[in-house]
Each structure stands twice: as C-alpha cells, then as structure tokens.
C-alpha atoms as a PDB file:
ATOM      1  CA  UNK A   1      33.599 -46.139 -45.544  1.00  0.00           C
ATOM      2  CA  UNK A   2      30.094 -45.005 -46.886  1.00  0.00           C
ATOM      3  CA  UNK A   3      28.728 -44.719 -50.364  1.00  0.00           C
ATOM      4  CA  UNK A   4      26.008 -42.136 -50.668  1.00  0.00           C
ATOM      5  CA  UNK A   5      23.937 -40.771 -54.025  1.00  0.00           C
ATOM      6  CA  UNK A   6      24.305 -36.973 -54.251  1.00  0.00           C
ATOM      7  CA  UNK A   7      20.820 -35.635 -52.522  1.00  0.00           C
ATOM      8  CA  UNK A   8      19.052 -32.828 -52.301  1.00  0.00           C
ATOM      9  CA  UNK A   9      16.364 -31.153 -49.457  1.00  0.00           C
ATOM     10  CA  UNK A  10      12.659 -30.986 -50.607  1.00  0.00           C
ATOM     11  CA  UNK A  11      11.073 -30.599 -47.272  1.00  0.00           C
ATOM     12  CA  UNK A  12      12.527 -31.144 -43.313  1.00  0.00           C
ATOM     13  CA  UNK A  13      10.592 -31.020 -40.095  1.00  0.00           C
ATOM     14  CA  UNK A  14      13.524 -31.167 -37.352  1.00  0.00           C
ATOM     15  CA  UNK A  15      13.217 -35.016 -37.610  1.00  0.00           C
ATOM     16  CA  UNK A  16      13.880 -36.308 -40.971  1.00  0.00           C
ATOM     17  CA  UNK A  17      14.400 -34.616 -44.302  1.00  0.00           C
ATOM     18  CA  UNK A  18      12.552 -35.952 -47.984  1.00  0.00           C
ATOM     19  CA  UNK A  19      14.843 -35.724 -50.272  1.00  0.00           C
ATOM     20  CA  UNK A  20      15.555 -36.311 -53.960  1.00  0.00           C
ATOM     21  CA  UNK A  21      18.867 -37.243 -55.859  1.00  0.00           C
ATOM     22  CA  UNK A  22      20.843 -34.492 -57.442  1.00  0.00           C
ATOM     23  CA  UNK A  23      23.772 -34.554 -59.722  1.00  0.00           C
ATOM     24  CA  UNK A  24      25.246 -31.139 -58.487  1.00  0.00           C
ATOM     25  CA  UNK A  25      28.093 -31.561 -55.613  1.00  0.00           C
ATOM     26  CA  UNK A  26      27.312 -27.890 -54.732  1.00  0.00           C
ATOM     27  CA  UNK A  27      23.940 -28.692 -53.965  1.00  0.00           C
ATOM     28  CA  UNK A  28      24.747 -31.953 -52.352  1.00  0.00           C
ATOM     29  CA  UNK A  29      27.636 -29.604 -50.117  1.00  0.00           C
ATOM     30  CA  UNK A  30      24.787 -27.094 -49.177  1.00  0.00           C
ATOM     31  CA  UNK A  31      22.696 -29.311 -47.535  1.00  0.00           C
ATOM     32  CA  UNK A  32      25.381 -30.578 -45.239  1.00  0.00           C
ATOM     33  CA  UNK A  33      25.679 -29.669 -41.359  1.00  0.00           C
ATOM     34  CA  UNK A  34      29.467 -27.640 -41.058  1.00  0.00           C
ATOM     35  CA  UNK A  35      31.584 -26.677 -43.350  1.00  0.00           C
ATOM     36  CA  UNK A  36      34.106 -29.309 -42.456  1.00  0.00           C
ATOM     37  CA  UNK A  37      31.613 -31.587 -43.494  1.00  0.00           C
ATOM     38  CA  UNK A  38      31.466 -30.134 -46.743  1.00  0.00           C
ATOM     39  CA  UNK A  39      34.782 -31.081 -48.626  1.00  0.00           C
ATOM     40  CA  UNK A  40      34.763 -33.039 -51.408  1.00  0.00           C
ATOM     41  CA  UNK A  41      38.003 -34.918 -53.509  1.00  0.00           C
ATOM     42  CA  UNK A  42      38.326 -36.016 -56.848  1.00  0.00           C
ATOM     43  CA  UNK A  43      39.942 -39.352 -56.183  1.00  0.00           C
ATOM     44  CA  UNK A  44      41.480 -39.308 -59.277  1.00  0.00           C
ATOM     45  CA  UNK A  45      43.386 -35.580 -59.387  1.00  0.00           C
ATOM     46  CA  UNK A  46      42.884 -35.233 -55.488  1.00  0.00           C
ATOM     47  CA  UNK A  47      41.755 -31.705 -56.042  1.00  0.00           C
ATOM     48  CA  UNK A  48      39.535 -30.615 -53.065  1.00  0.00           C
ATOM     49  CA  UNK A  49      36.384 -28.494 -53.667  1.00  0.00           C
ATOM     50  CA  UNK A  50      35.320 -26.144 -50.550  1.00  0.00           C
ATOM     51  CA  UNK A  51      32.391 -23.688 -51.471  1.00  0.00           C
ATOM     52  CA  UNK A  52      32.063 -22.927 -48.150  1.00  0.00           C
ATOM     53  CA  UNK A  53      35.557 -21.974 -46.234  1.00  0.00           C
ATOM     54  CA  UNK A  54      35.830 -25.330 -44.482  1.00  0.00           C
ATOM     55  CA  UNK A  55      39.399 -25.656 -45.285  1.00  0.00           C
ATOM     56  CA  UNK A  56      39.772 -22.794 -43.500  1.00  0.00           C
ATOM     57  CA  UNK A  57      37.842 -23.288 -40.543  1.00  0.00           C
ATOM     58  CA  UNK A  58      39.467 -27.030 -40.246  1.00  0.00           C
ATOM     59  CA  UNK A  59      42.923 -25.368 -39.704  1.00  0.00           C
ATOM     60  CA  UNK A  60      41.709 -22.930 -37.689  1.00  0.00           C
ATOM     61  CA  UNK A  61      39.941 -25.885 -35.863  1.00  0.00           C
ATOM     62  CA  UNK A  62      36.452 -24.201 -36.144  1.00  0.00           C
ATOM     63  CA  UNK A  63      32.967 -25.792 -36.212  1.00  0.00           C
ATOM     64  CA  UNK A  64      30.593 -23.669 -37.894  1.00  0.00           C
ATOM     65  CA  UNK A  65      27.193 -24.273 -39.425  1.00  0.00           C
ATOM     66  CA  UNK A  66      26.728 -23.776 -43.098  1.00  0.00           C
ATOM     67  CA  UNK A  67      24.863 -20.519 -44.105  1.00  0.00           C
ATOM     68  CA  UNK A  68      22.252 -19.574 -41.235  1.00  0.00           C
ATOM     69  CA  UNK A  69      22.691 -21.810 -38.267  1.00  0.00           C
ATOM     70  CA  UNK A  70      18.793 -21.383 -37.322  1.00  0.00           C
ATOM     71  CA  UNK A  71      17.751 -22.953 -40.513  1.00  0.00           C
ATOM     72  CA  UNK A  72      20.594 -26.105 -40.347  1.00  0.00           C
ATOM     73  CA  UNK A  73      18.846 -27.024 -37.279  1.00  0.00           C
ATOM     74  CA  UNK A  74      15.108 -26.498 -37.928  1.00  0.00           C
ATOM     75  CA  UNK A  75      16.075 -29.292 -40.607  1.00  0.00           C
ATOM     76  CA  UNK A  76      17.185 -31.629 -38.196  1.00  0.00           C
ATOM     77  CA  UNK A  77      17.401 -30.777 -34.492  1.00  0.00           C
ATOM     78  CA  UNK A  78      20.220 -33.235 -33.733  1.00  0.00           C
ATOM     79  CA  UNK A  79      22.412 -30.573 -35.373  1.00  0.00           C
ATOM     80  CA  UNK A  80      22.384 -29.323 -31.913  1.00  0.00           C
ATOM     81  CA  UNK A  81      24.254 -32.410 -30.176  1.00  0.00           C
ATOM     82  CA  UNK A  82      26.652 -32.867 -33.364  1.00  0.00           C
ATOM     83  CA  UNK A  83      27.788 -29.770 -32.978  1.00  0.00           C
ATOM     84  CA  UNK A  84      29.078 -30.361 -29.828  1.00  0.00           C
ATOM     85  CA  UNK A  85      30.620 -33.449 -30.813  1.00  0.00           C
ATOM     86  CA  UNK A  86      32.327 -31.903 -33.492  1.00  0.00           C
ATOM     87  CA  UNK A  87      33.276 -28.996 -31.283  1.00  0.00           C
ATOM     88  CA  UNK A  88      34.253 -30.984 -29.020  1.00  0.00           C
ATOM     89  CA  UNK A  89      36.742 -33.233 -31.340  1.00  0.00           C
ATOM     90  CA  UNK A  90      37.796 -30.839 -33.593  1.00  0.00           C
ATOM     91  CA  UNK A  91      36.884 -27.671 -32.219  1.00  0.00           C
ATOM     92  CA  UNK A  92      39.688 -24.961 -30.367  1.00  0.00           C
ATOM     93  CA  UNK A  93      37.807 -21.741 -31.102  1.00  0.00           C
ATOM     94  CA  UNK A  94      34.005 -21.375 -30.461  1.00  0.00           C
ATOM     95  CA  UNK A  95      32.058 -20.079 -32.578  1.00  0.00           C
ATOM     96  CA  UNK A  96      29.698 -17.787 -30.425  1.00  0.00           C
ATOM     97  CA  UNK A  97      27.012 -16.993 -32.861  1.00  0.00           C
ATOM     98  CA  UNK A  98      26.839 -20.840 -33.331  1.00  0.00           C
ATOM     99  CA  UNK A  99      26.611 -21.421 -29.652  1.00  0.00           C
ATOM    100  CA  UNK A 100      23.749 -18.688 -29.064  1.00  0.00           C
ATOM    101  CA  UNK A 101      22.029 -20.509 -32.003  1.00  0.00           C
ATOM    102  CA  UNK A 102      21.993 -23.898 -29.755  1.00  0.00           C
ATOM    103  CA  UNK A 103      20.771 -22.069 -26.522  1.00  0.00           C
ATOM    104  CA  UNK A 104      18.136 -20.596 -28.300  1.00  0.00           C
ATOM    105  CA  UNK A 105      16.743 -24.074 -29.801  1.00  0.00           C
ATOM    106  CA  UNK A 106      17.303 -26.350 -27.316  1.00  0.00           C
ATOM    107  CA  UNK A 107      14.101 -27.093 -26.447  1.00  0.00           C
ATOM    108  CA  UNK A 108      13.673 -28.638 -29.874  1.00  0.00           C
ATOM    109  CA  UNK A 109      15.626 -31.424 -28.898  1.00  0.00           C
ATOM    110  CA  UNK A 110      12.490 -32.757 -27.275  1.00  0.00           C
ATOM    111  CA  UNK A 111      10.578 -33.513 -30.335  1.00  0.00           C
ATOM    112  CA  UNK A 112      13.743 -36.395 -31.890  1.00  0.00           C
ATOM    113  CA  UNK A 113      13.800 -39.655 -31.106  1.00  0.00           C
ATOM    114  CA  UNK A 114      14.955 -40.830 -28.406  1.00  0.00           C
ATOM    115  CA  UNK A 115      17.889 -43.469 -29.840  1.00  0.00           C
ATOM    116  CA  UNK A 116      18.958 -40.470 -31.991  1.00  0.00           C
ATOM    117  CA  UNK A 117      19.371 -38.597 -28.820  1.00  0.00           C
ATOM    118  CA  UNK A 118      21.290 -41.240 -26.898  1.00  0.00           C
ATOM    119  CA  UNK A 119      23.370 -42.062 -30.030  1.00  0.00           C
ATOM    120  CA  UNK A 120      24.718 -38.721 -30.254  1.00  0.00           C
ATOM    121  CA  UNK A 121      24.900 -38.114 -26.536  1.00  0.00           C
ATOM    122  CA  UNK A 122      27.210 -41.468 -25.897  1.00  0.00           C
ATOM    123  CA  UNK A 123      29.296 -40.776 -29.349  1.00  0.00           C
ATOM    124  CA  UNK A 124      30.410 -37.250 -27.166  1.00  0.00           C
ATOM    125  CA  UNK A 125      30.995 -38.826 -24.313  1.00  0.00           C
ATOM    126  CA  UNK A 126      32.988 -41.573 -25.715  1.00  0.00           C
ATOM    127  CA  UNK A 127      35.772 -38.870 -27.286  1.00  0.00           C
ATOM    128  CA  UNK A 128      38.872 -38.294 -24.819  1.00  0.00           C
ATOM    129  CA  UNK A 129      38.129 -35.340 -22.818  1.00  0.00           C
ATOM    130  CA  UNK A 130      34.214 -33.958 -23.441  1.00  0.00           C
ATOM    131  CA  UNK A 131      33.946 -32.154 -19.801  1.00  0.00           C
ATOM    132  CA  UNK A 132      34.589 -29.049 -20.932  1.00  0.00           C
ATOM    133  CA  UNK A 133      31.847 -28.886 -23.887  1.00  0.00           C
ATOM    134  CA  UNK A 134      29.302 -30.748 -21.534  1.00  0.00           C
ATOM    135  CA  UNK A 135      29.810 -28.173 -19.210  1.00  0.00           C
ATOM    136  CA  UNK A 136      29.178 -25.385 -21.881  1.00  0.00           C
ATOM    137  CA  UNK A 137      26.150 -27.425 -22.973  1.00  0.00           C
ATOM    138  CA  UNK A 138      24.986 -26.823 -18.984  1.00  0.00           C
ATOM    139  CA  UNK A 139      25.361 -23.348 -19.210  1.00  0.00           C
ATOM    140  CA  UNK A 140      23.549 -23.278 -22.757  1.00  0.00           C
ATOM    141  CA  UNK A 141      20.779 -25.126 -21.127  1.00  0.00           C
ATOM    142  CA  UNK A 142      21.169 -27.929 -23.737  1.00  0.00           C
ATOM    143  CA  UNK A 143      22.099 -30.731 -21.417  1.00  0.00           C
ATOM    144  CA  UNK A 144      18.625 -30.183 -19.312  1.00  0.00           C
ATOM    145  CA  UNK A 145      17.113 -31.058 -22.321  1.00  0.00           C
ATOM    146  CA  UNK A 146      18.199 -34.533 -23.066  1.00  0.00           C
ATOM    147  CA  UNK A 147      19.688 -35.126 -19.507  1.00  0.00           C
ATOM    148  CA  UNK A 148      17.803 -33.349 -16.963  1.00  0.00           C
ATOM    149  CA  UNK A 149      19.106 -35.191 -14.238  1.00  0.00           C
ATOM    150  CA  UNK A 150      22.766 -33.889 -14.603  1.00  0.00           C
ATOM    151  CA  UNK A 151      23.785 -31.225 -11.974  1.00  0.00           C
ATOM    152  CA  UNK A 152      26.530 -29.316 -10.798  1.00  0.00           C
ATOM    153  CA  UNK A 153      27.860 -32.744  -9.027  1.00  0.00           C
ATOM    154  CA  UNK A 154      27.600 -34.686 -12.013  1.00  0.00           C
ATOM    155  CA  UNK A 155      29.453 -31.895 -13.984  1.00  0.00           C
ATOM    156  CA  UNK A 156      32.260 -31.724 -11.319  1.00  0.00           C
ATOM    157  CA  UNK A 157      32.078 -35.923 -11.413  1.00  0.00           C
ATOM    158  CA  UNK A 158      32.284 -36.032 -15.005  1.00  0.00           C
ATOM    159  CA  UNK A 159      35.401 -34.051 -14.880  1.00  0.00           C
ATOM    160  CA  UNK A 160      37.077 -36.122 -12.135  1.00  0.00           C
ATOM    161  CA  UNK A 161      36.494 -39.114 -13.907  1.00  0.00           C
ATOM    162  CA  UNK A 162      38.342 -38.275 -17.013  1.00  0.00           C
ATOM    163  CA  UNK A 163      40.826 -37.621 -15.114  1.00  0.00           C
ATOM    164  CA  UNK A 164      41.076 -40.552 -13.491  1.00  0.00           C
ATOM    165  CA  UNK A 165      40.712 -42.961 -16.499  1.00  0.00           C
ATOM    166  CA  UNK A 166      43.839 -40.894 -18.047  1.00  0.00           C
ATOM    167  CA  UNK A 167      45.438 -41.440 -14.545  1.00  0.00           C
ATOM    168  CA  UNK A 168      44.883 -45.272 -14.914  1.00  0.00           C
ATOM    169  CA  UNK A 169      45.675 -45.339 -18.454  1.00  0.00           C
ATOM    170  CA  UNK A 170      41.399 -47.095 -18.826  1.00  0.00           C
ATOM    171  CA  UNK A 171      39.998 -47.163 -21.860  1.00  0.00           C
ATOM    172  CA  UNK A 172      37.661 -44.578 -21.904  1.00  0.00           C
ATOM    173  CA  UNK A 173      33.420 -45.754 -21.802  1.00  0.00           C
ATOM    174  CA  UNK A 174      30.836 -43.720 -22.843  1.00  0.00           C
ATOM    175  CA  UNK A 175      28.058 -45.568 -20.152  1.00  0.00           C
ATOM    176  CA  UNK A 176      30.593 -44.927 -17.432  1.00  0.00           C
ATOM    177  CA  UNK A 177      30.703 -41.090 -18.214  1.00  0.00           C
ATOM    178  CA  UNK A 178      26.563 -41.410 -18.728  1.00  0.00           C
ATOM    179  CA  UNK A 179      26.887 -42.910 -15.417  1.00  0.00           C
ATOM    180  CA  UNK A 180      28.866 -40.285 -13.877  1.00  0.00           C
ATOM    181  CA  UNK A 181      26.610 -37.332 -14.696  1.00  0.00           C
ATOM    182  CA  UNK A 182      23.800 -38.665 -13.060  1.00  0.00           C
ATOM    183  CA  UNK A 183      23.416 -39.245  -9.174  1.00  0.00           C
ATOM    184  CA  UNK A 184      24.682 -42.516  -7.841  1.00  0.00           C
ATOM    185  CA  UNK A 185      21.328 -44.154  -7.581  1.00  0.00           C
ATOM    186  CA  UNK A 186      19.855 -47.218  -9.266  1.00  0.00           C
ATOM    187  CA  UNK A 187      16.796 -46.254  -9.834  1.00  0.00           C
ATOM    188  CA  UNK A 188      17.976 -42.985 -11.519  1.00  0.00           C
ATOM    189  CA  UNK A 189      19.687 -44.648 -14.023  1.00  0.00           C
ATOM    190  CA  UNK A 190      16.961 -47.317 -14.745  1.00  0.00           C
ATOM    191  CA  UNK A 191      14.690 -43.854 -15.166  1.00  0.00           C
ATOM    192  CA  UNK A 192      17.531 -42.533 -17.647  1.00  0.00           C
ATOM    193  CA  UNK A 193      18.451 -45.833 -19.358  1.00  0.00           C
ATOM    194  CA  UNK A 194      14.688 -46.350 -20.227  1.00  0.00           C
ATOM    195  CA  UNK A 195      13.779 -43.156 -21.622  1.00  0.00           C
ATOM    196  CA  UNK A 196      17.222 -43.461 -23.866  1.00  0.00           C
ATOM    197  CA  UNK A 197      15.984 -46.536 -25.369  1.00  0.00           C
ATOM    198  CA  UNK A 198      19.160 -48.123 -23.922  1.00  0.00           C
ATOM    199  CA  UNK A 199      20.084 -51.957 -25.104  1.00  0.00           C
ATOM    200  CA  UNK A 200      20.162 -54.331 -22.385  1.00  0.00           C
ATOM    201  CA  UNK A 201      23.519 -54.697 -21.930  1.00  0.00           C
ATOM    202  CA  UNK A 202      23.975 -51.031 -21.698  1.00  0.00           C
ATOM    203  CA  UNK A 203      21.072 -50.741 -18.980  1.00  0.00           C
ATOM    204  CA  UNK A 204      22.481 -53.329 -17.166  1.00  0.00           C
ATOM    205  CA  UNK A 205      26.383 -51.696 -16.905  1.00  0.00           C
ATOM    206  CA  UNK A 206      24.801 -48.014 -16.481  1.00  0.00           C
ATOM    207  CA  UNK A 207      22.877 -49.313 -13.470  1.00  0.00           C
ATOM    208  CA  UNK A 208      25.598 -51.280 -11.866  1.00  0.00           C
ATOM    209  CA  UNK A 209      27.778 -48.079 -12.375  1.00  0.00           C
ATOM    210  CA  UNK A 210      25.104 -46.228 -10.689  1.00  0.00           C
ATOM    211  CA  UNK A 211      25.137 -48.289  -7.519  1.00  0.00           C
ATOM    212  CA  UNK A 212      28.393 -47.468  -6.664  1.00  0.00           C
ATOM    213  CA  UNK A 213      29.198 -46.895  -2.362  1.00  0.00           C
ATOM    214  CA  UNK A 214      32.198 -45.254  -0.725  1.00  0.00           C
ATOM    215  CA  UNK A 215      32.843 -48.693   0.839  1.00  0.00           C
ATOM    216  CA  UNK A 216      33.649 -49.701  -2.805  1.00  0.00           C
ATOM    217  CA  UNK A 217      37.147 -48.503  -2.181  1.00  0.00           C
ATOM    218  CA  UNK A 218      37.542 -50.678   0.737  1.00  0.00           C
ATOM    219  CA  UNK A 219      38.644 -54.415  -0.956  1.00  0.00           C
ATOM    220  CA  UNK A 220      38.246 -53.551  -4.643  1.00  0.00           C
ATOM    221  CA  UNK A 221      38.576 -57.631  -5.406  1.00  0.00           C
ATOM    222  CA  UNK A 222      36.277 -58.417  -3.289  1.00  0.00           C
ATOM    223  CA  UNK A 223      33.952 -55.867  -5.517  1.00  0.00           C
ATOM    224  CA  UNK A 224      34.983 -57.417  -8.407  1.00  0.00           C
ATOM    225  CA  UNK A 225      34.520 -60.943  -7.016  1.00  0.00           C
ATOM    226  CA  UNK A 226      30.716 -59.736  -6.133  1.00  0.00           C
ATOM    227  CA  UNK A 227      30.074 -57.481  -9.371  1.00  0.00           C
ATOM    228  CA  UNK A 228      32.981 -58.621 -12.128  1.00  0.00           C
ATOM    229  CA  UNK A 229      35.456 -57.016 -13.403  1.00  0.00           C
ATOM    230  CA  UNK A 230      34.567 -54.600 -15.578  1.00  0.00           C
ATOM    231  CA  UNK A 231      31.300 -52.995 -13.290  1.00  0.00           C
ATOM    232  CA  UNK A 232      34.357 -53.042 -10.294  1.00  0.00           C
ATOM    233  CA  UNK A 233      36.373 -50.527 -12.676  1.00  0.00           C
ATOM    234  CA  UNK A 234      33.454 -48.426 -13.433  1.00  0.00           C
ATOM    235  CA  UNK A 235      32.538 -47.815 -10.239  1.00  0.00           C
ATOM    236  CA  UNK A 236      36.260 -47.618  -8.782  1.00  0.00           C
ATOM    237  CA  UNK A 237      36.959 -44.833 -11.037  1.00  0.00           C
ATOM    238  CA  UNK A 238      33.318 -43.818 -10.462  1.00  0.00           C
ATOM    239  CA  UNK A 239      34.537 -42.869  -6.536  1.00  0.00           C
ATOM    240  CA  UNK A 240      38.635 -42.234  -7.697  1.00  0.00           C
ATOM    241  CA  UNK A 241      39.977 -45.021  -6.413  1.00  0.00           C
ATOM    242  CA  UNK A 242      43.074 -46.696  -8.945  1.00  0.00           C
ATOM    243  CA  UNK A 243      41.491 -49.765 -10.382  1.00  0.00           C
ATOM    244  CA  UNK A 244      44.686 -51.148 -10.747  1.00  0.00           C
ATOM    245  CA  UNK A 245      43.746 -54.325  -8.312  1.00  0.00           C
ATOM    246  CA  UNK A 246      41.551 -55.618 -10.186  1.00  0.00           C
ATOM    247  CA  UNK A 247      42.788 -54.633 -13.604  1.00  0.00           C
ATOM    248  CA  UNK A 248      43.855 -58.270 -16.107  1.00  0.00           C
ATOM    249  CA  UNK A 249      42.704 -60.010 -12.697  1.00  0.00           C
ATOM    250  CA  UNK A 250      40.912 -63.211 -13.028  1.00  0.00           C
ATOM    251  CA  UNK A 251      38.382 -63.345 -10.998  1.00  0.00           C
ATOM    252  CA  UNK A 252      38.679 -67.002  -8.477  1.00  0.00           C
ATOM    253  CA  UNK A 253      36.243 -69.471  -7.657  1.00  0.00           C
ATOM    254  CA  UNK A 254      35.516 -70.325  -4.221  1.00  0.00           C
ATOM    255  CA  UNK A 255      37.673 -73.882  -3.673  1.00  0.00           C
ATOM    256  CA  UNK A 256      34.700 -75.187  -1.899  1.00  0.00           C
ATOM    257  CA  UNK A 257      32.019 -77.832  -2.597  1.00  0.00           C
ATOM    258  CA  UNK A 258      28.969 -78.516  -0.719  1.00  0.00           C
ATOM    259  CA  UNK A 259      29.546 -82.082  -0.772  1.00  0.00           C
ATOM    260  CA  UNK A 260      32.772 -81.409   1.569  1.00  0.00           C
ATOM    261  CA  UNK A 261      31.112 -79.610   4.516  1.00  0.00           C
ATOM    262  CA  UNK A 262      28.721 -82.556   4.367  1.00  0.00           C
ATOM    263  CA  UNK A 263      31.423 -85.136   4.326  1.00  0.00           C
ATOM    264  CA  UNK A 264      32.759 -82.933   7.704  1.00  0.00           C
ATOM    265  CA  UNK A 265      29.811 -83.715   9.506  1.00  0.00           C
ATOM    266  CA  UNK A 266      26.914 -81.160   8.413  1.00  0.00           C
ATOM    267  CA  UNK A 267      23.702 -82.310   7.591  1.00  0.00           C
ATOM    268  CA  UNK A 268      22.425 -81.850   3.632  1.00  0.00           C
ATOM    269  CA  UNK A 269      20.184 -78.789   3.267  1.00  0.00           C
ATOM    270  CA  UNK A 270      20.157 -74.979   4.902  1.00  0.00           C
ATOM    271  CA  UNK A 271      22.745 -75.296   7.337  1.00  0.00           C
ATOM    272  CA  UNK A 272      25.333 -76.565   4.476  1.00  0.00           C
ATOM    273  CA  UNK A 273      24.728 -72.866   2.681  1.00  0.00           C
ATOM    274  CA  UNK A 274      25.312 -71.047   5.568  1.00  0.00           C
ATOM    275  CA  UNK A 275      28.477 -72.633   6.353  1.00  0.00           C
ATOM    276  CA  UNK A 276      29.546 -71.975   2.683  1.00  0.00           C
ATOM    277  CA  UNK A 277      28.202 -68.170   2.783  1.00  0.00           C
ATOM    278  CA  UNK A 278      30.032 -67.954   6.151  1.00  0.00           C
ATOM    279  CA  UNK A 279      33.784 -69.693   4.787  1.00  0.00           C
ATOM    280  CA  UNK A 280      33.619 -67.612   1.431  1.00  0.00           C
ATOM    281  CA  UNK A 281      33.147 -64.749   3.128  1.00  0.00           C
ATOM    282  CA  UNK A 282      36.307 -65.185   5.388  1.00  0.00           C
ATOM    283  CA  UNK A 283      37.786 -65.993   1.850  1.00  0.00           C
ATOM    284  CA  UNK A 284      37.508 -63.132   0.608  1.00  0.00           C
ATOM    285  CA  UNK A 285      38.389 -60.899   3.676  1.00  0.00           C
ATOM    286  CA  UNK A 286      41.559 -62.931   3.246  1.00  0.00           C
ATOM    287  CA  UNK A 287      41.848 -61.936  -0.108  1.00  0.00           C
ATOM    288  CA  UNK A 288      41.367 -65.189  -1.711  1.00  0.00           C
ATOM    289  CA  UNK A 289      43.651 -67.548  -0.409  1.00  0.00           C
ATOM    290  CA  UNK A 290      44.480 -70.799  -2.020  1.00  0.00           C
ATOM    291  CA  UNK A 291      42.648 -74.420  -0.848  1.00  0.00           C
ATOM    292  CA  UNK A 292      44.997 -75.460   1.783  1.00  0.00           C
ATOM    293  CA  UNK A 293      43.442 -71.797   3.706  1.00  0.00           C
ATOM    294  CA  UNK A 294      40.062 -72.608   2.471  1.00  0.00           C
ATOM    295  CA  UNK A 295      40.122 -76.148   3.954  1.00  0.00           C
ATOM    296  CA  UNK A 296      41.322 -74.401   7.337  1.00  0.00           C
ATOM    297  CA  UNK A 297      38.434 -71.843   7.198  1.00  0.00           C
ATOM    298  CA  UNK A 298      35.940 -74.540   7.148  1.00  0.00           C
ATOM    299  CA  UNK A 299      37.140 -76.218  10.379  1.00  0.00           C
ATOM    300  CA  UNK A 300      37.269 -73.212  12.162  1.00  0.00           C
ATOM    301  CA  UNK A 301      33.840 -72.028  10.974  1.00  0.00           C
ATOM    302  CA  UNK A 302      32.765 -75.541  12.061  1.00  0.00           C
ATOM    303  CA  UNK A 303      34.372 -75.139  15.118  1.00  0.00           C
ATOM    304  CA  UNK A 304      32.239 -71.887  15.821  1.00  0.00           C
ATOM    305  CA  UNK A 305      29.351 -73.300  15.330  1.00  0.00           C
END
C-alpha cells in the first residue's frame, strides 16, 4: 500500500512534473494517467467516485488516457510504456485513438531516463503473456525506441518462449523475455544491459541468457553443472527445450580430490589438473555417476596416459 497527499500539476516537461498539494480529489483524479487509475473510495461508506468513466472502461476492460492523450504524455513520456502495461494486463479492447497517440510520440521516449525506461519495460514483460502488445508496440514503432535491437526474430522468440514457460509450468522472468528479444549474442546484451542501467545481477543473468547454443539441448545437466541452474533454464527455454532435467536438481560436486590422483602416482602440479579436467569430463558425459564410477574413471584415464 501507498499513502500519497492529494497533488496538483504546476508545470511538466515529459520527465518530471512540479507540483503542489491540493485538497480537491477532482483535481488530484485529473492529473492521473487512465481513467482506471482514477477511482477513488471512501473507506468509510465505500462509495466510489469516477469523474471520468473509468468504471466503465474497467468492465469493458479498456485503457484510455484521461482527457487528450497528447497532453497526458507531454507531461510524462513514460505514459507511453504504461500504457502498454496496462493494456496489456487489463486491456481486451484497444483503444485506437490512444494507440495512434503512442506512434506519434514515440520518439519522446528518448529524452527519460534510462532506469525509468527499463523499469517499465521489465514490469511488461514480467505479466503472463505480453507478446501480443510487444508486437503492437513493433508495429507502432515504440519498441525501436527503447529496444532497437528487437527484430522480427526476437518478436517470433518472444512468443515461443511464453509458450514454453506455460508448457513447463516456469515461473515467468522478465530478463529471460529481455533476453529473448534480442539476438543470442553476449555482447548484445552487455550493449543493452548497460544502456538500461541494469543491476549487476541482472547484467550478469541477461548475458548468460544471451549466450545460449543449439548444443545447449544436448545434456541439459551438464549445462547446468557448467552455468547453474537457473541460467540452464533460461537458456533451455531460450532454444525450447523442456527444462524439466534440471528443474529442483541439485547440482553435484565432482567426487574427486587432487590429493588422490597424486596418491595414484601423478606428480603435484599441471599434469594433476589435466587428469582432473579429463575424469570430470567423462563424469559428466556419464551423467554424474556416483564415487565408486569416479574412482574407475581415474584409472582408466591413468591408464591412457
């Protein structure tokens, strides 16, 4: 829950609005985004006060802008992406006028900041299903303004995604989604993640998600083993492949110490690591076998040598 003062507009630039309290709730409705946005209760009689129709527009599951659209968004810009949001959550018919509003003054989406931007943009694309508006915000032209690097593929990948998290019955993640509108390249998503102002965390999960191969889909535990868990389900759904594998599966450590392939007759130093890169790696092609395998693997590998 928030507690706000009743406010009221005394000047906006697209950014950030100066305004001053008020003690009117009309005023305090009129400077509000939609008209969904604008209800107000009386907690103690419950009676609801709508100046502006967004009772009805909330059961006819319409997101509209308050008076003219143009000037909602010359106040604040963002208007642009939470409509979309809303439309997206709550919205079943669109609002055309609305829509042509948001083509038209996209390009102001330039001049906000950029955590304001990625804020709003992962709040969409953490809701269940926001392929279909993203795609409308292609054709609007809105999503080459905050994310140029989303294309047709990205659209389509987007949209296969959701599907497969619903499939899987995954928790749905905003930075996977990010990750699946953009091309599967590292250094993409470093470019993206930076200019979002991206936390740390979230840079590092975007660009795991973004290095995601075909041969993923190949020994998914063995992905997880190399990249944990949760980057092996992003970039298992990332290529449709049933994360199921590795899903609530703790990942093993290698039953192997270096101090045993010395006490089998290697000498200390480089030749002890190779022997343990080379058993772990039959490990895991075995799909992590228990100790008594592990111990095996070592004599044989010795045996190679």
């Amino acid at each position: 829950m928030e507690v706000t003062t009743l406010r009221h507009d005394v000047s906006t630039d697209g950014r950030r609005a100066t305004v001053s309290f008020a003690s009117d709730w009309r005023d305090d409705a009129a400077r509000r985004d939609f008209t969904i946005n604008a209800l107000y209760a009386d907690p103690a009689t419950l009676e609801i006060s709508d100046w502006f129709g967004g009772l009805d527009d909330l059961a006819a599951r319409r997101v509209r802008f308050i008076g003219d659209a143009h000037q909602r968004i010359r106040e604040d810009h963002l208007r642009i992406l939470r409509y979309f949001r809303f439309q997206a959550r709550f919205g079943a018919q669109i609002d055309a006028a609305s829509e042509q509003t948001c083509r038209d003054l996209a390009h102001t989406l330039k001049g906000l900041s950029r955590e304001r931007v990625a804020m709003e943009l992962l709040a969409l694309l953490a809701l269940p299903d926001p392929s279909p508006t993203v795609e409308r915000m292609a054709g609007l032209g809105v999503i080459d303004v905050v994310l140029p690097e989303a294309g047709r593929c990205g659209l389509e990948a987007l949209r296969a995604l959701v599907a497969a998290e619903q499939a899987a019955g995954v928790e749905a993640s905003p930075l996977r989604r990010l990750a699946a509108l953009l091309p599967p390249s590292p250094a993409v998503a470093e470019t993206v993640a930076a200019r979002l102002r991206l936390s740390r965390s979230q840079r590092a999960r975007l660009i795991a998600a973004a290095g995601r191969l075909d041969s993923d889909r190949e020994n998914p535990r063995a992905l997880a083993y190399a990249e944990g868990v949760d980057s092996a389900v992003d970039r298992l759904l990332l290529t449709s492949v049933d994360p199921a594998a590795v899903l609530g599966w703790q990942v093993p450590d290698l039953p192997l110490k270096g101090g045993e392939i010395v006490a089998n007759g290697v000498g200390a130093g480089p030749e002890v690591a190779r022997t343990l890169r080379e058993v772990e790696r039959r490990w895991i092609g075995e799909g992590f076998p228990a100790r008594e395998r592990v111990l095996e693997l070592l004599s044989e590998v010795l045996s190679d040598r």
